[in-house]
N, C-alpha and C. Protein backbone atom coordinates (compact mmCIF):
# COMPACT_ATOMS: atom_id res chain seq x y z
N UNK A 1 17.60 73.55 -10.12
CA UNK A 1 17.07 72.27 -10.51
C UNK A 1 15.58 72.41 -10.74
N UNK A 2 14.70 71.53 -11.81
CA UNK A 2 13.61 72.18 -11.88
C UNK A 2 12.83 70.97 -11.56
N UNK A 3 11.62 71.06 -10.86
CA UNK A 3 10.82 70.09 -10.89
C UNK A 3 10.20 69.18 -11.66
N UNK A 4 10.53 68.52 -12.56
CA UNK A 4 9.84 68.35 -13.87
C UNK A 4 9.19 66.82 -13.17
N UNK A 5 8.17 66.61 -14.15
CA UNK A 5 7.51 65.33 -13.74
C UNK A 5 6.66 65.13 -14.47
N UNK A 6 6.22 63.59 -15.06
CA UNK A 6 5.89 63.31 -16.01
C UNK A 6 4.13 62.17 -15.80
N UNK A 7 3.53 63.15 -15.41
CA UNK A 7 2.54 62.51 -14.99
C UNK A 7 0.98 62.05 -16.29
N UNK A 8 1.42 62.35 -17.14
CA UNK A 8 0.13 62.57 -18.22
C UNK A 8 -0.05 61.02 -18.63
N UNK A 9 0.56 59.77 -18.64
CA UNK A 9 -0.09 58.49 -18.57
C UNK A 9 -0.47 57.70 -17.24
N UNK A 10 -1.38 57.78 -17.18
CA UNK A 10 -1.94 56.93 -15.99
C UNK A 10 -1.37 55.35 -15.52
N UNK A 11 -0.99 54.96 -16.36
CA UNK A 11 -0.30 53.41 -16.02
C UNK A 11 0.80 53.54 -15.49
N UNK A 12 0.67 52.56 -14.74
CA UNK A 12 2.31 52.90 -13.31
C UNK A 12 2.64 51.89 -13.20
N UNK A 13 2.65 50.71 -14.40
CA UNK A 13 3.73 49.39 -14.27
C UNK A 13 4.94 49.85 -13.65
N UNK A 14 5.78 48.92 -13.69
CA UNK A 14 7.12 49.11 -13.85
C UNK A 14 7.64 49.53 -14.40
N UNK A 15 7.73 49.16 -16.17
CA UNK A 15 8.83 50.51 -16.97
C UNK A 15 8.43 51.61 -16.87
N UNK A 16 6.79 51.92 -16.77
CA UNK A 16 6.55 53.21 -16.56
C UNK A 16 7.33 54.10 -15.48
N UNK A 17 7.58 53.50 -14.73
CA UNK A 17 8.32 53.97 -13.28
C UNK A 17 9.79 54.15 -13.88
N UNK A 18 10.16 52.87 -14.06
CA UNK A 18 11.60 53.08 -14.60
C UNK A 18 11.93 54.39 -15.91
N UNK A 19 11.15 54.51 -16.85
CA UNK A 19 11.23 55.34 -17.72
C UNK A 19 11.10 56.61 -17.05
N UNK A 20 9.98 57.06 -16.00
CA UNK A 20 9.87 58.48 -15.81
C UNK A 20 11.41 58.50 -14.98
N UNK A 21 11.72 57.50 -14.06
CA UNK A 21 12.74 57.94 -13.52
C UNK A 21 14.06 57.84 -14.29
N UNK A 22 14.36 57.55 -15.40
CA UNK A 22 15.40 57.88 -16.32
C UNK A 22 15.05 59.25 -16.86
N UNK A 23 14.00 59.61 -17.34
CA UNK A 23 13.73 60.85 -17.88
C UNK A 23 14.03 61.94 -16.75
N UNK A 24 13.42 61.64 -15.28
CA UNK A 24 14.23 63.30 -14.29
C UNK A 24 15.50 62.89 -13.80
N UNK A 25 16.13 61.42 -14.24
CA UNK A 25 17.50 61.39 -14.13
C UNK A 25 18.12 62.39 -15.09
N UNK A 26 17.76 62.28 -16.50
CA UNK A 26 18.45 62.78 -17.82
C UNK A 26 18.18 64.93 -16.94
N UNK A 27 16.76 65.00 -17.16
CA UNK A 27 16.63 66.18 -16.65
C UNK A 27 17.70 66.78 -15.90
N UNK A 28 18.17 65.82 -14.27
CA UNK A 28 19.01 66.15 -13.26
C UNK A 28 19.95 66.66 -13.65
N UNK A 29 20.32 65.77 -14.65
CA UNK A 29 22.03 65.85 -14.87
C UNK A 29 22.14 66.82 -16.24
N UNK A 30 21.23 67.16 -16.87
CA UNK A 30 21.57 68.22 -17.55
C UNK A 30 20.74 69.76 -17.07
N UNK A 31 20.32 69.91 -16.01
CA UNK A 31 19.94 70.94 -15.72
C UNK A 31 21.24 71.85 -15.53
N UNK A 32 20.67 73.67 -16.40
CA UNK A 32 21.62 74.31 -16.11
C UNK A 32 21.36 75.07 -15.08
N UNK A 33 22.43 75.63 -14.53
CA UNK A 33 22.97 75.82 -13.12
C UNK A 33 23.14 77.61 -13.40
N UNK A 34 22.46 78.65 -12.72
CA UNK A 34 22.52 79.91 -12.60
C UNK A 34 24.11 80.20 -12.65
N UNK A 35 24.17 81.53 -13.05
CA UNK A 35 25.68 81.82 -13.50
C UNK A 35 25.67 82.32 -12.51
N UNK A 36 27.01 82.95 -11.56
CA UNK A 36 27.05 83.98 -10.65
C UNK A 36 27.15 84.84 -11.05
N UNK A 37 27.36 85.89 -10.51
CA UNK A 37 27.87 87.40 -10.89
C UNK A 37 28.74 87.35 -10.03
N UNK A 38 29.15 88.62 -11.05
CA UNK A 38 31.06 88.67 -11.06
C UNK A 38 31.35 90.05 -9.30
N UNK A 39 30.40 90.53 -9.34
CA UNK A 39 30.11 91.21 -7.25
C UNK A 39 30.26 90.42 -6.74
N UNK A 40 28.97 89.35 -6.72
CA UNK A 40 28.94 88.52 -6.02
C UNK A 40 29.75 87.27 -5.89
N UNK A 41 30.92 87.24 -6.67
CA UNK A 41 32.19 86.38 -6.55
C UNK A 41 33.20 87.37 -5.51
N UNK A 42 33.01 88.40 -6.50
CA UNK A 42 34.26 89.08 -5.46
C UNK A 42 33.83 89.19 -4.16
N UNK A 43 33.03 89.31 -3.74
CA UNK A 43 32.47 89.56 -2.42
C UNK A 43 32.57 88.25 -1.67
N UNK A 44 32.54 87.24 -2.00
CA UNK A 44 32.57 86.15 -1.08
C UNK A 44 33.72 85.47 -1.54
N UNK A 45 34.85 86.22 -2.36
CA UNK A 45 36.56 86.03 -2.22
C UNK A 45 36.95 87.07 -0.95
N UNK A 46 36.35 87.92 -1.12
CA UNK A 46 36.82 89.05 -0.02
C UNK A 46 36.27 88.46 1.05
N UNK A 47 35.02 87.72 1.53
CA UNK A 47 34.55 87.51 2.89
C UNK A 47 35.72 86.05 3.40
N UNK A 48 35.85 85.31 2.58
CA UNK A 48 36.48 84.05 2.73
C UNK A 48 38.07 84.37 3.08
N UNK A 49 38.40 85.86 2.49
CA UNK A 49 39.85 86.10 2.79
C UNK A 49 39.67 86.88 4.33
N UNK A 50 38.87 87.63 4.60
CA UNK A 50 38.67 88.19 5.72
C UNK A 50 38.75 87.23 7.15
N UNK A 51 37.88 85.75 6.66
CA UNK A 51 37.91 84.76 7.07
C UNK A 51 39.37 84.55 7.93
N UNK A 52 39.68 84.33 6.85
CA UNK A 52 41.33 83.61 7.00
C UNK A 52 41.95 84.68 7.72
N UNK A 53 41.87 85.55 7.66
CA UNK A 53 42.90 86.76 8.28
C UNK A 53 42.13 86.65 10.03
N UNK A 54 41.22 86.65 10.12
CA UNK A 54 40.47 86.66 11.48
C UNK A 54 41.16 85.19 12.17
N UNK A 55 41.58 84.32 11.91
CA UNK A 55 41.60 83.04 12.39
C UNK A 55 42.88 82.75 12.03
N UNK A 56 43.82 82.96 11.19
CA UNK A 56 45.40 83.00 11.42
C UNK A 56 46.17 82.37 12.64
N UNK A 57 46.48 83.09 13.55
CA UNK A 57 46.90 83.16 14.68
C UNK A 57 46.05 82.00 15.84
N UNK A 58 45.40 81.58 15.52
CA UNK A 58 44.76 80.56 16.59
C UNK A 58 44.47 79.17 16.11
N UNK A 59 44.54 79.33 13.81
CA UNK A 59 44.05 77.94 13.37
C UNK A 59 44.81 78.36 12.15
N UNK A 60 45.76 78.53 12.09
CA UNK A 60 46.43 78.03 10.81
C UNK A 60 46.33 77.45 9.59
N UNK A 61 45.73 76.28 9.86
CA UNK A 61 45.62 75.11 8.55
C UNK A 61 43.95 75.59 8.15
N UNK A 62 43.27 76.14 9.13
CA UNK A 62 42.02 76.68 8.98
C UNK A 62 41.76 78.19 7.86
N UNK A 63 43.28 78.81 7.95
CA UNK A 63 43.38 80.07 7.50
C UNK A 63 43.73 79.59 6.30
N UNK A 64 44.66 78.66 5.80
CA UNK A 64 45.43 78.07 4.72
C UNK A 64 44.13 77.51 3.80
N UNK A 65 42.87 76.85 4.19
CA UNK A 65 42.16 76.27 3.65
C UNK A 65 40.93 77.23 2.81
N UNK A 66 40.81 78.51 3.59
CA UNK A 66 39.90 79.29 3.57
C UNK A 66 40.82 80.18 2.32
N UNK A 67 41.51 80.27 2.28
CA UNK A 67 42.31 81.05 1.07
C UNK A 67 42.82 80.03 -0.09
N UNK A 68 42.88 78.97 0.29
CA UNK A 68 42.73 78.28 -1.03
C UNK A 68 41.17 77.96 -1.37
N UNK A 69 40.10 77.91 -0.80
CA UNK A 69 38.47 78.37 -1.54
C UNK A 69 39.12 79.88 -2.35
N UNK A 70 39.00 80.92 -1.52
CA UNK A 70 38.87 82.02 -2.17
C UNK A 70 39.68 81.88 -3.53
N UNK A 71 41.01 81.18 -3.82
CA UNK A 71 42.00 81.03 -4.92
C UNK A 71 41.22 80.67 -5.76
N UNK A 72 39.90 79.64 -5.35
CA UNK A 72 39.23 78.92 -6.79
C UNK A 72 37.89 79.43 -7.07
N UNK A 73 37.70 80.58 -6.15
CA UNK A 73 36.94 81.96 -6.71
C UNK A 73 35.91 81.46 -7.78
């Protein structure tokens, strides 16, 4: 997310306010989002399955949950 901010008019009515804050609304919601890498997916499918295998036997629905994250990888 990037800091953006729109300070270069000095007047701070109201729409002014309202406008900058539609503008780092628009910003928010179209900021793009770092890609992962494809290690660093597998690696935290493999830690999340390791997960589940460690905790099996004592939490079940805990093991079931942790391998459906890793499924959506």
């Amino acid at each position: 997310m990037s800091a953006t901010t729109y300070n270069s008019v000095n007047d701070t009515g109201y729409f002014t306010n309202v406008a900058n804050a539609v503008r780092q609304l628009i910003t928010a919601v179209f900021a793009v989002k770092p890609a992962m890498s494809q290690r660093n997916k597998e690696e935290t499918i493999w830690w999340l399955n390791s997960l589940a295998n460690d905790c099996e036997r004592h939490s079940p629905s805990l093991s079931a949950e942790l391998r459906f994250f890793a499924s959506r990888g």
